[in-house]
Protein backbone atom coordinates (compact mmCIF):
# COMPACT_ATOMS: atom_id res chain seq x y z
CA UNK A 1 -11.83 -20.07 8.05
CA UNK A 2 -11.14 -23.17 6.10
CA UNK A 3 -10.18 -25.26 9.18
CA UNK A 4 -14.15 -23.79 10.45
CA UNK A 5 -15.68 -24.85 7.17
CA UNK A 6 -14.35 -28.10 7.26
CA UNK A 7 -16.20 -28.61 10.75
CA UNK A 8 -19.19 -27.17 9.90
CA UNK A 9 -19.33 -29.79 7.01
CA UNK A 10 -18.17 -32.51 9.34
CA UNK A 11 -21.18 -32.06 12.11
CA UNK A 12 -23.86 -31.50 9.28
CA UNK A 13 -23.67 -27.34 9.68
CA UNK A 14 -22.82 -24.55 7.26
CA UNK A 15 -22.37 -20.90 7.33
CA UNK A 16 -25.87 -20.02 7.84
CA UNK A 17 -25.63 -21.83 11.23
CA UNK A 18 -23.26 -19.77 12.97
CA UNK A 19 -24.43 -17.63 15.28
CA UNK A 20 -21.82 -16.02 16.76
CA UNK A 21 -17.90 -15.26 15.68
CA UNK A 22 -15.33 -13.90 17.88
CA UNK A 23 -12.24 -13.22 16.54
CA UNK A 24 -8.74 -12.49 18.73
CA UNK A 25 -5.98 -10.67 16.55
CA UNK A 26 -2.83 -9.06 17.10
CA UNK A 27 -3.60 -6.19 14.04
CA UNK A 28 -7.57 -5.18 15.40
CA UNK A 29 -7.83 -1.73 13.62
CA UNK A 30 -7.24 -4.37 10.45
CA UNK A 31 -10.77 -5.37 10.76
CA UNK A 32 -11.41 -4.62 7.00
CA UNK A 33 -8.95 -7.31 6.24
CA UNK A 34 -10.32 -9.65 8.68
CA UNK A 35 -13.62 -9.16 6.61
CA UNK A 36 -12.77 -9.32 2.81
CA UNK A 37 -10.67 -12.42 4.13
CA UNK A 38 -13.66 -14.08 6.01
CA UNK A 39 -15.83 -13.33 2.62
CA UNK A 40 -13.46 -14.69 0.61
CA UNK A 41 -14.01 -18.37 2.24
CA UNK A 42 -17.47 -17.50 3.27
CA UNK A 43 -18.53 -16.00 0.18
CA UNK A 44 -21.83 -13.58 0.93
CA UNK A 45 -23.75 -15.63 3.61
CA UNK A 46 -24.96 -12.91 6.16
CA UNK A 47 -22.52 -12.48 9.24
CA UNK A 48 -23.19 -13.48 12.65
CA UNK A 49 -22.87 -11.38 15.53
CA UNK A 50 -18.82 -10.77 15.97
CA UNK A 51 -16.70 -9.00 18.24
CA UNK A 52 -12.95 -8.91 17.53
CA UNK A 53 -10.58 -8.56 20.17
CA UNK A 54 -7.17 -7.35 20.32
CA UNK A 55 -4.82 -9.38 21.73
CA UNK A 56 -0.46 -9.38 22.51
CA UNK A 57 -0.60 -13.00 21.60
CA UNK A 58 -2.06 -16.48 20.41
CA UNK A 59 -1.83 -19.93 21.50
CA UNK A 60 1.12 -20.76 18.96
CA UNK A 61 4.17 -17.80 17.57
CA UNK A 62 3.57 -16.77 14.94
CA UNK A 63 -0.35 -17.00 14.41
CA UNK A 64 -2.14 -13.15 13.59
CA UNK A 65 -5.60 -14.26 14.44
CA UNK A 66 -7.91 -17.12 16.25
CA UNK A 67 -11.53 -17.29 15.29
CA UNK A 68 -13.84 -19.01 17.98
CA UNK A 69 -17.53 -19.35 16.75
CA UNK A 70 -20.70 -20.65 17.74
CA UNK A 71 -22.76 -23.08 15.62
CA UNK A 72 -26.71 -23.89 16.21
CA UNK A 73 -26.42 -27.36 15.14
CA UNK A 74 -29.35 -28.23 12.31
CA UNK A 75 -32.03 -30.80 13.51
């Protein structure tokens, strides 16, 4: 979430311009987690639409969860 925040701030976006937020975990019935962690960084900006998806595995060993989102870039 940090790594996304950073980005956001980079292209001139924030929280309030994601639209979208898919998340692929190896743990997806800890989707409670998942959420207290993504408020944590967040803080209480409303969520975007989000589907989390369980997966057996991620890009690199060792990760627990990717997060992909969307962004409507502000004009």
């Amino acid at each position: 979430m940090r790594n996304i925040e950073v980005t956001l701030k980079a292209v001139g976006a924030s929280w309030n311009d994601v639209v979208r937020r898919t998340i692929y975990t190896l743990h997806p019935t800890e989707y409670e987690v998942i959420t207290e962690a993504i408020e944590a960084v967040q803080g209480n900006h409303e969520h975007p639409a989000q589907t989390i998806i369980g997966v057996t595995g991620l890009a690199v060993p060792g990760l627990l969860i990717e997060i992909e989102v969307t962004v409507r870039l502000p004009e």
